[in-house]
PDB file of N, CA and C in Angstrom:
ATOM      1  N   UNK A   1       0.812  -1.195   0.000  1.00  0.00           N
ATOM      2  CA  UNK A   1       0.000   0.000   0.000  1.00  0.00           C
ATOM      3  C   UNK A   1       0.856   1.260   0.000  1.00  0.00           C
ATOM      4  N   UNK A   2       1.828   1.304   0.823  1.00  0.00           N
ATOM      5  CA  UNK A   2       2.777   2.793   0.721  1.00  0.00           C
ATOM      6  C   UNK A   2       3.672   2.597  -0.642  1.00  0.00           C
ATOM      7  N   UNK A   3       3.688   1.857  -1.366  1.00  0.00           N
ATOM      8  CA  UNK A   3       4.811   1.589  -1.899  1.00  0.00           C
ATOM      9  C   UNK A   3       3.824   2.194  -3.383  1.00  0.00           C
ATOM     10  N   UNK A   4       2.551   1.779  -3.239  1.00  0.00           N
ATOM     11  CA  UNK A   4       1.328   2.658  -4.513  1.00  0.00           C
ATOM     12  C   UNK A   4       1.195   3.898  -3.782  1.00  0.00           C
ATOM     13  N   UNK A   5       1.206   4.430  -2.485  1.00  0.00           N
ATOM     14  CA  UNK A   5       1.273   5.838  -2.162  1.00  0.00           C
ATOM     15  C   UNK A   5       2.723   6.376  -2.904  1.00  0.00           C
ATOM     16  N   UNK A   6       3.328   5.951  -2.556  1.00  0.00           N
ATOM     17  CA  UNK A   6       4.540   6.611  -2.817  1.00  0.00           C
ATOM     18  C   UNK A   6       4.559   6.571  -4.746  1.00  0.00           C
ATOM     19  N   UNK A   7       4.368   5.703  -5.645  1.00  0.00           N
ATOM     20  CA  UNK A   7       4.430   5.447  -7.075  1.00  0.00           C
ATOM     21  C   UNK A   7       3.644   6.970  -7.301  1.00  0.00           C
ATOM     22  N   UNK A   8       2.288   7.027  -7.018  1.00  0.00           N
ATOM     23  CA  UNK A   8       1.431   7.915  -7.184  1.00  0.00           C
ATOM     24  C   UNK A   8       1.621   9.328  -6.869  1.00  0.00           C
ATOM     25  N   UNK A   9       2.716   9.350  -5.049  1.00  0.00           N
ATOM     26  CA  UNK A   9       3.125  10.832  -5.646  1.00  0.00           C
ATOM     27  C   UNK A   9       3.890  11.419  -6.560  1.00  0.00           C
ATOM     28  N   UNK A  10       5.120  10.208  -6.549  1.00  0.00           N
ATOM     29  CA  UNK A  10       5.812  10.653  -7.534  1.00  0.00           C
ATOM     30  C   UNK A  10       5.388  10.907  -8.530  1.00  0.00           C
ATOM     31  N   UNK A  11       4.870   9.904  -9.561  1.00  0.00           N
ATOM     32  CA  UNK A  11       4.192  10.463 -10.698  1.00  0.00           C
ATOM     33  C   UNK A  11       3.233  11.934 -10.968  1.00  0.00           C
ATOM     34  N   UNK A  12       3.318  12.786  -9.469  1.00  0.00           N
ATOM     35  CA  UNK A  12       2.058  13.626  -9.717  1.00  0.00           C
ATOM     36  C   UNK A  12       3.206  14.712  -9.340  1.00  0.00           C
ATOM     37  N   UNK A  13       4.788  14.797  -8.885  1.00  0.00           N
ATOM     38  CA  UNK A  13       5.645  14.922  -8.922  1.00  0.00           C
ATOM     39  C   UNK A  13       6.440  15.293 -10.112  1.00  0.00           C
ATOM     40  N   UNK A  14       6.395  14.403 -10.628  1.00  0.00           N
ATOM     41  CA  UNK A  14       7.072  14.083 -12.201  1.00  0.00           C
ATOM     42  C   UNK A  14       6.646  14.640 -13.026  1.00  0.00           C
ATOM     43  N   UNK A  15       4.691  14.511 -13.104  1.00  0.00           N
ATOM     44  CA  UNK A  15       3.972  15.732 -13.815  1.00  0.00           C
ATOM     45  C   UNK A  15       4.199  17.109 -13.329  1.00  0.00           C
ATOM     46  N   UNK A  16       4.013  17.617 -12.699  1.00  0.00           N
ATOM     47  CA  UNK A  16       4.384  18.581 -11.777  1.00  0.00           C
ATOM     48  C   UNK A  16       6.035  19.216 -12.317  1.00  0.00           C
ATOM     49  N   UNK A  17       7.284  18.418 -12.519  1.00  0.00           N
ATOM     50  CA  UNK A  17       7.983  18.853 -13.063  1.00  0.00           C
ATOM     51  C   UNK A  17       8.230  19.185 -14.608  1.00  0.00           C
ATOM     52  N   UNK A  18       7.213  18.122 -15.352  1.00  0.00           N
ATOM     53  CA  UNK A  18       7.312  18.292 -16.747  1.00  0.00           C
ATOM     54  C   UNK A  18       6.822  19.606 -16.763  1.00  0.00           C
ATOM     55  N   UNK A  19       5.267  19.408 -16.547  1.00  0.00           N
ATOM     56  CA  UNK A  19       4.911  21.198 -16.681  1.00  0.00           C
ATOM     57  C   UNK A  19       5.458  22.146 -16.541  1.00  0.00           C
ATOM     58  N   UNK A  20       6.480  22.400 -15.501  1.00  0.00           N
ATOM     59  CA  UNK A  20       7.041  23.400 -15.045  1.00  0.00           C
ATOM     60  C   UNK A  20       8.238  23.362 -16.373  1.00  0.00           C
ATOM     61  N   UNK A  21       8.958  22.467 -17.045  1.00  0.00           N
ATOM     62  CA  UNK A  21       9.830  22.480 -17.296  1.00  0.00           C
ATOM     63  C   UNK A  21       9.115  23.042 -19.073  1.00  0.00           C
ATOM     64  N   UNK A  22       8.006  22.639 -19.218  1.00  0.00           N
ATOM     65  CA  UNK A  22       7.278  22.802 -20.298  1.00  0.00           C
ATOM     66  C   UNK A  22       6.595  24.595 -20.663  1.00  0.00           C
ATOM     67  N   UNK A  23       6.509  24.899 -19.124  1.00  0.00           N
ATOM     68  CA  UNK A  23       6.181  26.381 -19.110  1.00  0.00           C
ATOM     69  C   UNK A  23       7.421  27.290 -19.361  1.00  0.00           C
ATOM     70  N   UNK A  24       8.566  26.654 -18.872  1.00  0.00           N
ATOM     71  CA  UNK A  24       9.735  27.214 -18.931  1.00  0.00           C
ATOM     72  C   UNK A  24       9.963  28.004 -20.454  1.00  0.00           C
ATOM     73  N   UNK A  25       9.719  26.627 -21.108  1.00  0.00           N
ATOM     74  CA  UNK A  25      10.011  26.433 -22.922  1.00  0.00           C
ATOM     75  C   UNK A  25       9.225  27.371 -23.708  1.00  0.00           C
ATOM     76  N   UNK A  26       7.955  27.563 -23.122  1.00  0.00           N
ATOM     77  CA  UNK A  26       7.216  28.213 -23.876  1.00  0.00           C
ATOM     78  C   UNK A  26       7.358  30.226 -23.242  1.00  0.00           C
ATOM     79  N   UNK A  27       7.798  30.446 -22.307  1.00  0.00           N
ATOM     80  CA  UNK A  27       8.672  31.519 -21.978  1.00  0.00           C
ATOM     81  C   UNK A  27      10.204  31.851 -22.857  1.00  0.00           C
ATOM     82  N   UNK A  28      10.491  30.815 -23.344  1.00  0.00           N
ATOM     83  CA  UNK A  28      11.686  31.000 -23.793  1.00  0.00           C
ATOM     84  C   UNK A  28      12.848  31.236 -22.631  1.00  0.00           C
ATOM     85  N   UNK A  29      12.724  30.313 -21.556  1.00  0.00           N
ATOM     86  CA  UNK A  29      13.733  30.664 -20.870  1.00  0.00           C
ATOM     87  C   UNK A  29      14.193  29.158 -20.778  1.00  0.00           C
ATOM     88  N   UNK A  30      13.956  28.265 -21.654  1.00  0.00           N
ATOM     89  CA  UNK A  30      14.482  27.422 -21.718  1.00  0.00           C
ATOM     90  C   UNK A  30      14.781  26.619 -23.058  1.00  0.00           C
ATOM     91  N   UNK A  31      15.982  26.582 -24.042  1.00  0.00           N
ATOM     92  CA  UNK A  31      15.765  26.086 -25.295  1.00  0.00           C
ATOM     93  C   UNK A  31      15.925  24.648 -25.252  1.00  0.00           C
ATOM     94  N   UNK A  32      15.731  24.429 -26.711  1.00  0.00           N
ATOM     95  CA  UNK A  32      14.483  22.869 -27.252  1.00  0.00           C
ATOM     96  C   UNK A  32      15.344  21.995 -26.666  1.00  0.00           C
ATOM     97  N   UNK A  33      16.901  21.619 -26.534  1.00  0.00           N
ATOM     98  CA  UNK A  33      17.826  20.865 -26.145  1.00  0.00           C
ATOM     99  C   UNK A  33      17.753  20.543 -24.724  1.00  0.00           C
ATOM    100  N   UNK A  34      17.835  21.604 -23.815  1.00  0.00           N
ATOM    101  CA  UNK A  34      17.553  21.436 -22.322  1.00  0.00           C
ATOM    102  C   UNK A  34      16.012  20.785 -22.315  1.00  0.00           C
ATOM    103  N   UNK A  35      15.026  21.381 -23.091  1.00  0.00           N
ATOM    104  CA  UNK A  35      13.487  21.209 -22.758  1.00  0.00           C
ATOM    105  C   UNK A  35      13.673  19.344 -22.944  1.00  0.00           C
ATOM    106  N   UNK A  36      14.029  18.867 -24.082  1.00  0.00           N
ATOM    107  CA  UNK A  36      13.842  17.904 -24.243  1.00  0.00           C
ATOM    108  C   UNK A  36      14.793  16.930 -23.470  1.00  0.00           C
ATOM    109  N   UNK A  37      15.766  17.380 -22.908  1.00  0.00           N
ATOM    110  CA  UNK A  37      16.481  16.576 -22.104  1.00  0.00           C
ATOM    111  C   UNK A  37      15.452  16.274 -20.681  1.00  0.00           C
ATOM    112  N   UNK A  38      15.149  17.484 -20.142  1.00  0.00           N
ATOM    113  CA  UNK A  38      14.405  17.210 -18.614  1.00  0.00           C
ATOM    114  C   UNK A  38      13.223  16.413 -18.959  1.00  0.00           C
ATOM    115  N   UNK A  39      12.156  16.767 -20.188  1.00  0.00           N
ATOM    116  CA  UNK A  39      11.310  15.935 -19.937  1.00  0.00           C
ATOM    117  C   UNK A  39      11.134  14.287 -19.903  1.00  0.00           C
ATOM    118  N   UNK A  40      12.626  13.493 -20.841  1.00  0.00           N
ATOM    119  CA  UNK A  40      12.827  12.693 -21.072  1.00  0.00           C
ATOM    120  C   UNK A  40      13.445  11.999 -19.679  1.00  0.00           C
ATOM    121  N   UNK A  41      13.912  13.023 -18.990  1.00  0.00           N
ATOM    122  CA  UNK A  41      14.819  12.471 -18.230  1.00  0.00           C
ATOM    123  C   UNK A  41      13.722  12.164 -16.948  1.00  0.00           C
ATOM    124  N   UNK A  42      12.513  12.886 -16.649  1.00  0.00           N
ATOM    125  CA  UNK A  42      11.609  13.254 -15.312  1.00  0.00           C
ATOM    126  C   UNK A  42      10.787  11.672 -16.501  1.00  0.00           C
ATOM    127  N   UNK A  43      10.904  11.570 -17.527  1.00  0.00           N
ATOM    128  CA  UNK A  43       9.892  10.046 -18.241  1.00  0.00           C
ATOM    129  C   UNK A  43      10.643   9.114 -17.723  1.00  0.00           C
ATOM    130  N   UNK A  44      12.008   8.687 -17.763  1.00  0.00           N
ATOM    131  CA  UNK A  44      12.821   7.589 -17.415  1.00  0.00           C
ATOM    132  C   UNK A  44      12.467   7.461 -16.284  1.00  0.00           C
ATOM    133  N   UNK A  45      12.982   8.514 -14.889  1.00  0.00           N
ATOM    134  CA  UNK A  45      12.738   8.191 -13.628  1.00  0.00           C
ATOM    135  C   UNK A  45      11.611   7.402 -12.969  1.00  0.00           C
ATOM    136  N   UNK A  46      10.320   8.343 -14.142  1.00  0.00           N
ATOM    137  CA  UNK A  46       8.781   7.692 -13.678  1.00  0.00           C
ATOM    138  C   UNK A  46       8.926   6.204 -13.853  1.00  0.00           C
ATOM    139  N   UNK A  47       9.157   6.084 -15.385  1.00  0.00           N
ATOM    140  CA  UNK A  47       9.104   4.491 -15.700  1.00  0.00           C
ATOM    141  C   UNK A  47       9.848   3.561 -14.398  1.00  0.00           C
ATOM    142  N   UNK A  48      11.246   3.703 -14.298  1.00  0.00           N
ATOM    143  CA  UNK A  48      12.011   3.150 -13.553  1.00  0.00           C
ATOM    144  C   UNK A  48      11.183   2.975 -12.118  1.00  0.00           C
ATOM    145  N   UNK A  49      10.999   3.957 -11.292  1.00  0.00           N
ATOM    146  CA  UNK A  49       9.968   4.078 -10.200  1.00  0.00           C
ATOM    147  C   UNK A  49       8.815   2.733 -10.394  1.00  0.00           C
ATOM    148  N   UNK A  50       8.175   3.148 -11.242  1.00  0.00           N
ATOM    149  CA  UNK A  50       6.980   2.153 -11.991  1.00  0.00           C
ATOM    150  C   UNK A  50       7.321   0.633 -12.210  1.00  0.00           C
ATOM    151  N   UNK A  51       8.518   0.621 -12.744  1.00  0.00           N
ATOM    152  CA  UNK A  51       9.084  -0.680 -13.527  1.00  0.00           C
ATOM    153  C   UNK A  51      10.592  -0.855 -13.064  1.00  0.00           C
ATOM    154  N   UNK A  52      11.141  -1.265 -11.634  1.00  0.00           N
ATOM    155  CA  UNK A  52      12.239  -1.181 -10.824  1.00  0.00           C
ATOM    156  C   UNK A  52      13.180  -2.367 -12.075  1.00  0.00           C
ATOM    157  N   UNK A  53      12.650  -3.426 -11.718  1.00  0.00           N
ATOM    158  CA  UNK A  53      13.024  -4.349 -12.546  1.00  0.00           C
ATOM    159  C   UNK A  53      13.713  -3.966 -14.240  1.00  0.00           C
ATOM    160  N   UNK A  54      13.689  -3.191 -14.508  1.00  0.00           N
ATOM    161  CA  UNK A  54      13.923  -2.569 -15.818  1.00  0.00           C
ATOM    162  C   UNK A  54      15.196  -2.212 -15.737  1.00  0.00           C
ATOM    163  N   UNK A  55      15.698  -1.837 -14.583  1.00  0.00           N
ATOM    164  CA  UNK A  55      17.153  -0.860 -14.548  1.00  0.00           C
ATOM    165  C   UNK A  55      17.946  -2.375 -14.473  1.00  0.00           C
ATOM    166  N   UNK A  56      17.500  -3.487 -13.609  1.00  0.00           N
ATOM    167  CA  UNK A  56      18.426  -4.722 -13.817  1.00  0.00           C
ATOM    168  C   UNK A  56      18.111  -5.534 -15.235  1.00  0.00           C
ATOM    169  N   UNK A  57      17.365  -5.282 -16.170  1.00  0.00           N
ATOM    170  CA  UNK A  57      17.412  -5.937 -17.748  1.00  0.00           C
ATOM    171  C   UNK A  57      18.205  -5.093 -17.928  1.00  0.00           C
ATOM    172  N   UNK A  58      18.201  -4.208 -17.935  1.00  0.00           N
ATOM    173  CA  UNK A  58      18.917  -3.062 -19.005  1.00  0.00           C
ATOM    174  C   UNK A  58      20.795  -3.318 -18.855  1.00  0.00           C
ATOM    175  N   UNK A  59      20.794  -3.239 -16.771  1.00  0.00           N
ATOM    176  CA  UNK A  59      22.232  -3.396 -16.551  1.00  0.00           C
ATOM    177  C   UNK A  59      22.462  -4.907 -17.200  1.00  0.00           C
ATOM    178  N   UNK A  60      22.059  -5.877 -16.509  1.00  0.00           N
ATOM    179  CA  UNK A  60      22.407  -7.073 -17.326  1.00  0.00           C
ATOM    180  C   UNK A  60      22.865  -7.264 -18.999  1.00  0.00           C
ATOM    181  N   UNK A  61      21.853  -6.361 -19.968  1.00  0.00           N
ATOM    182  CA  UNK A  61      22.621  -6.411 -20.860  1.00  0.00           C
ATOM    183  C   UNK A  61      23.845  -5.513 -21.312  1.00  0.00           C
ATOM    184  N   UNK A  62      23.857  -4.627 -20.872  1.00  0.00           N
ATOM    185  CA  UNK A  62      25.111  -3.630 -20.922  1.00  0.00           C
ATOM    186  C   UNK A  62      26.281  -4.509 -20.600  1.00  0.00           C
ATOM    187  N   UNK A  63      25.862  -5.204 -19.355  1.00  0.00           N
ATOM    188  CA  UNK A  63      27.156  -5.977 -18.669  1.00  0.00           C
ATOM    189  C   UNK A  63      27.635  -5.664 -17.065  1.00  0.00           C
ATOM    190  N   UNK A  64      26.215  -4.690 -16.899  1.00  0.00           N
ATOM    191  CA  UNK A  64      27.022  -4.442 -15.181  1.00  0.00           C
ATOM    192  C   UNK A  64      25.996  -5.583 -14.290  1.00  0.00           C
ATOM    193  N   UNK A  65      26.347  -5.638 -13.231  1.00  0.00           N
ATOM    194  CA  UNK A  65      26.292  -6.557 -12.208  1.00  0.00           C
ATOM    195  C   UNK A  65      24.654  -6.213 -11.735  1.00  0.00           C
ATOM    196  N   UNK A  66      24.368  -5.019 -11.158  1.00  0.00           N
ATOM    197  CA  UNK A  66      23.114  -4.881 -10.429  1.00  0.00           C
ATOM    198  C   UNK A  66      22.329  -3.546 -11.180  1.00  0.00           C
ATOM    199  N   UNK A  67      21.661  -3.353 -11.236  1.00  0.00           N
ATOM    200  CA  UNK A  67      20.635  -2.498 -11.899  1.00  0.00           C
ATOM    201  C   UNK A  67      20.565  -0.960 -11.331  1.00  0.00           C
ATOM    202  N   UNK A  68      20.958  -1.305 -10.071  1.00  0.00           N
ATOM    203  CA  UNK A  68      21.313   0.568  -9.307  1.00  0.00           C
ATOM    204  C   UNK A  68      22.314   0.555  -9.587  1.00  0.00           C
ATOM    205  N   UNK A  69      23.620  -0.232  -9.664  1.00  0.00           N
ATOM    206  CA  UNK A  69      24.814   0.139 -10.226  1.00  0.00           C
ATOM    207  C   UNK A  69      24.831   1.166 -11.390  1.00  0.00           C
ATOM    208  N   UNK A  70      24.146   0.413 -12.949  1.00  0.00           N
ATOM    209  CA  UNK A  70      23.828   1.294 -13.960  1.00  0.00           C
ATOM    210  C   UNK A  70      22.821   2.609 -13.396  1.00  0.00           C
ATOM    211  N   UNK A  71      21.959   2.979 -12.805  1.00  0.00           N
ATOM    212  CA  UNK A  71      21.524   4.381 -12.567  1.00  0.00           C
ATOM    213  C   UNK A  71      22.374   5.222 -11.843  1.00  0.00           C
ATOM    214  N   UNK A  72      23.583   4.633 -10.943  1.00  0.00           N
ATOM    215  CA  UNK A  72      23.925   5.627  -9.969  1.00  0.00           C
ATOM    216  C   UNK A  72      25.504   5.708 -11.152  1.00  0.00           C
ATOM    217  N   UNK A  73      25.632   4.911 -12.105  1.00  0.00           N
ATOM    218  CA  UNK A  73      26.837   5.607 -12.704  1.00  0.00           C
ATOM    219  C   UNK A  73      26.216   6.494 -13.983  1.00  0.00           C
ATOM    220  N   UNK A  74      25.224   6.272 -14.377  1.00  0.00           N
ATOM    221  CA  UNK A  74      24.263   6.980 -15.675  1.00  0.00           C
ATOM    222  C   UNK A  74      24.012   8.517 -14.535  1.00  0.00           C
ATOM    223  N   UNK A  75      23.589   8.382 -13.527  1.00  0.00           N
ATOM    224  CA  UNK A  75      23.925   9.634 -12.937  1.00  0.00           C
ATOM    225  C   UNK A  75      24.477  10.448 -12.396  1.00  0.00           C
ATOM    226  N   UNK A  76      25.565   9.720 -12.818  1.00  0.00           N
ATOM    227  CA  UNK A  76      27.487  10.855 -12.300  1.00  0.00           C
ATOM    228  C   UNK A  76      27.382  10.862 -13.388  1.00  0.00           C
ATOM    229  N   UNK A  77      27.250  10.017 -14.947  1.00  0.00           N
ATOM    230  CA  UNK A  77      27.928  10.979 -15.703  1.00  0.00           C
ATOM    231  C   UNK A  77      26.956  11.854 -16.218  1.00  0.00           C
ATOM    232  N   UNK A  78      25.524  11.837 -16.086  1.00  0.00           N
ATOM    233  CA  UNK A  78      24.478  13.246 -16.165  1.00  0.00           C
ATOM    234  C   UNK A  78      24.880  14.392 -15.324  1.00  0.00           C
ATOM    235  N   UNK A  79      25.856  14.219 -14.298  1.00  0.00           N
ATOM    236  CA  UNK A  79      25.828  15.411 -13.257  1.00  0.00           C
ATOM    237  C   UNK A  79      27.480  15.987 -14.113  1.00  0.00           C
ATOM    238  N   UNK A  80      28.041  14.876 -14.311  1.00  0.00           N
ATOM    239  CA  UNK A  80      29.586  15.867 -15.194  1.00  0.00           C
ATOM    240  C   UNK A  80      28.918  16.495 -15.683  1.00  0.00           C
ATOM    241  N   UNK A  81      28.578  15.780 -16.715  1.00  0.00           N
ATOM    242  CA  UNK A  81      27.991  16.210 -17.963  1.00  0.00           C
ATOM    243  C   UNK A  81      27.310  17.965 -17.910  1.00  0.00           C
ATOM    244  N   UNK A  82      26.383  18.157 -16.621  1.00  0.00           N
ATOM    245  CA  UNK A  82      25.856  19.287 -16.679  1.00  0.00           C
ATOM    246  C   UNK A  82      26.248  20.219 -15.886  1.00  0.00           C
ATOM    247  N   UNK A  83      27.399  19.729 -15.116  1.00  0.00           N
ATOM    248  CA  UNK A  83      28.584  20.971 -14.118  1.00  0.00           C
ATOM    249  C   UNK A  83      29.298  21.139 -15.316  1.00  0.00           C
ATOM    250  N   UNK A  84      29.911  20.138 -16.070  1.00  0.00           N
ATOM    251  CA  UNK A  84      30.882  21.033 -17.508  1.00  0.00           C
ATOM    252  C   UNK A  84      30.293  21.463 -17.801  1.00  0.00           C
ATOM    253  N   UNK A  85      29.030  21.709 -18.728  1.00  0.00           N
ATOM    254  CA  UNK A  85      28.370  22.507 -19.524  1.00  0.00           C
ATOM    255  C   UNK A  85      27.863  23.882 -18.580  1.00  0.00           C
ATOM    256  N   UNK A  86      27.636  24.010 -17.395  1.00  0.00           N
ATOM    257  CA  UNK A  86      27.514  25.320 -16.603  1.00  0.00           C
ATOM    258  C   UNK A  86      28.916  26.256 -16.669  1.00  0.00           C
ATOM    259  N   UNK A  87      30.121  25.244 -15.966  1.00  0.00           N
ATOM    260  CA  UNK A  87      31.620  25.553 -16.384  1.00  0.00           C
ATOM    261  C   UNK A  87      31.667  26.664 -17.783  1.00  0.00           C
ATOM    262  N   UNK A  88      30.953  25.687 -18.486  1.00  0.00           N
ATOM    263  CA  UNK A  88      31.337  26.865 -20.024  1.00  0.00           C
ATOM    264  C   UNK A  88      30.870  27.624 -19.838  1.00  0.00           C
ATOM    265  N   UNK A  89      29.348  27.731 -19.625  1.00  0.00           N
ATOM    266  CA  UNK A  89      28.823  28.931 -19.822  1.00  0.00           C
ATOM    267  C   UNK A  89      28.991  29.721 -18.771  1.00  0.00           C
ATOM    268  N   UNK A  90      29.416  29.637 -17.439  1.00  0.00           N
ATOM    269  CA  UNK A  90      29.807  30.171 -16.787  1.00  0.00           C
ATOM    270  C   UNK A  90      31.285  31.556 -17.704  1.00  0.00           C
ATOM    271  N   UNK A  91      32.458  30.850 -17.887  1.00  0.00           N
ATOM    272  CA  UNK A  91      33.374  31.378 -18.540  1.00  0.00           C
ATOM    273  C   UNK A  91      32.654  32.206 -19.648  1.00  0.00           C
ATOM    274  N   UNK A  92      32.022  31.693 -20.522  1.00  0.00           N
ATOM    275  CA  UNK A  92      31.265  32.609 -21.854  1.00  0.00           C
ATOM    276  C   UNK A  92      31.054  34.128 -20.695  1.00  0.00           C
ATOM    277  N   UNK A  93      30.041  33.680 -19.644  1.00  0.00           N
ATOM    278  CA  UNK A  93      29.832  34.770 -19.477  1.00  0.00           C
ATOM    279  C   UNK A  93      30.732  35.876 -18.909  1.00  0.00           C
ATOM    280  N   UNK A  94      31.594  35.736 -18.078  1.00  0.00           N
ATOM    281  CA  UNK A  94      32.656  35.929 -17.520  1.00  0.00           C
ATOM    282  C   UNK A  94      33.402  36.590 -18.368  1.00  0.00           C
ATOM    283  N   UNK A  95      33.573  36.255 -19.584  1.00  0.00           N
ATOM    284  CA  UNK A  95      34.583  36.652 -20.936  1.00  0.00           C
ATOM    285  C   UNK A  95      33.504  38.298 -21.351  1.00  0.00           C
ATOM    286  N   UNK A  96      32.199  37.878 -21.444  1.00  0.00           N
ATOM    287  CA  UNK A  96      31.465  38.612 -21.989  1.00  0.00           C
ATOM    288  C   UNK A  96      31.334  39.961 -21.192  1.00  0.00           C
ATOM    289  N   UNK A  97      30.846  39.432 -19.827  1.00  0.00           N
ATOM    290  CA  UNK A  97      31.405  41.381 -18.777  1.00  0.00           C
ATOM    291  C   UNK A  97      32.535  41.596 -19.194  1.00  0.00           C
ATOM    292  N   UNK A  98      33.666  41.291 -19.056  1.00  0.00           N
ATOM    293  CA  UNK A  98      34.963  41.481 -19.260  1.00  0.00           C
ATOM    294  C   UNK A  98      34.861  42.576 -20.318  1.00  0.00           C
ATOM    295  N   UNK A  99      34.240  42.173 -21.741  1.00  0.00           N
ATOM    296  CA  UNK A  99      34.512  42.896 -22.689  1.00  0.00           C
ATOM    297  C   UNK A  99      33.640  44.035 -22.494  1.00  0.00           C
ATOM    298  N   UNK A 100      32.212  43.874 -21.566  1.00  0.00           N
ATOM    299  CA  UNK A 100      31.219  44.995 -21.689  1.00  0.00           C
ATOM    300  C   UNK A 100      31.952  45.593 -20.664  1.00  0.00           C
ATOM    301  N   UNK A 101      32.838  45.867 -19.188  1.00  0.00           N
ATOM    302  CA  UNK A 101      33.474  46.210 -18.640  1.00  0.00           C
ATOM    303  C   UNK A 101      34.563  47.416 -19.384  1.00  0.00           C
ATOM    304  N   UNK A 102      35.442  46.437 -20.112  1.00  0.00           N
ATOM    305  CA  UNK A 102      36.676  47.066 -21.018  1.00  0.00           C
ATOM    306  C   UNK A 102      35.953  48.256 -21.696  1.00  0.00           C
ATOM    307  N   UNK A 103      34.954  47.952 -22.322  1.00  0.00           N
ATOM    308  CA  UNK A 103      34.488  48.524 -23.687  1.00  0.00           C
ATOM    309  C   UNK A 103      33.565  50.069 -22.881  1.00  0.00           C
ATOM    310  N   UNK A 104      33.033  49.914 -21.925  1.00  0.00           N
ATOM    311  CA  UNK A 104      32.724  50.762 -21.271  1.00  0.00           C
ATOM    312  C   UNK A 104      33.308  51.581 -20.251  1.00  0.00           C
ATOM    313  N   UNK A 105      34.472  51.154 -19.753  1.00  0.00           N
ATOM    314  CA  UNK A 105      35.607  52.017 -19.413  1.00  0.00           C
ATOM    315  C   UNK A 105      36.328  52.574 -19.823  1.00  0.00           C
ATOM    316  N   UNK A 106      36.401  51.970 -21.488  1.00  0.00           N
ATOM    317  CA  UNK A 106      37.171  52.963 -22.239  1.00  0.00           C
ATOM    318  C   UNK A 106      36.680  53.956 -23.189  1.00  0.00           C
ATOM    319  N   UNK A 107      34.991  53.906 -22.819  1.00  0.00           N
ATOM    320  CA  UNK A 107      34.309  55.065 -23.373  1.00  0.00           C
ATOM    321  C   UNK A 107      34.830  56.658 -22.294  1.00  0.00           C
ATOM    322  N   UNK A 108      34.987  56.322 -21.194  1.00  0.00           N
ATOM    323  CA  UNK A 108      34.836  57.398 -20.207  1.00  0.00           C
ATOM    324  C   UNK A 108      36.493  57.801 -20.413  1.00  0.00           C
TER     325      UNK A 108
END
């Protein structure tokens, strides 16, 4: 019984984040690449939640041992993956005052 409490919030959770991530998109404060990454990614979790058993078919055929093994290394390399890509744009921006800095100090 808690274990369908718990499936059910999540999923109302999960909706709850698509939307938000879907309102984002249609603001334009979020482009099609990010949009389509979160919603895919808040679909996997649900399924997995839903269908536990799935993460050990999947590891089994890849070749790893246990089925949280494959999610908890699929999610270090989602978290590199999106600290490098902040990293850059971090620097982009960094580069970019720099020049609006320069360029406006050397108006005066």
């Amino acid at each position: 019984m808690l274990l369908l409490i718990f499936k059910i919030i999540f999923a109302l959770l999960a909706l709850s984040a698509i939307f938000t991530v879907w309102n984002k998109k249609q603001k334009t404060l979020l482009g099609p690449k990010a949009t389509f990454f979160w919603i895919v990614l808040w679909l996997v979790i649900t399924l997995v939640v839903f269908w536990p058993n799935s993460t050990q078919i999947l590891a089994e055929y890849v070749g790893i041992g246990r089925g949280v093994d494959l999610v908890i290394y699929i999610s270090i390399a989602c978290l590199f993956y999106l600290v490098f890509k902040m990293n850059i744009k971090i620097e982009g921006l960094k580069r970019d005052l720099t020049d609006v800095v320069r360029k406006e100090s050397l108006k005066k």
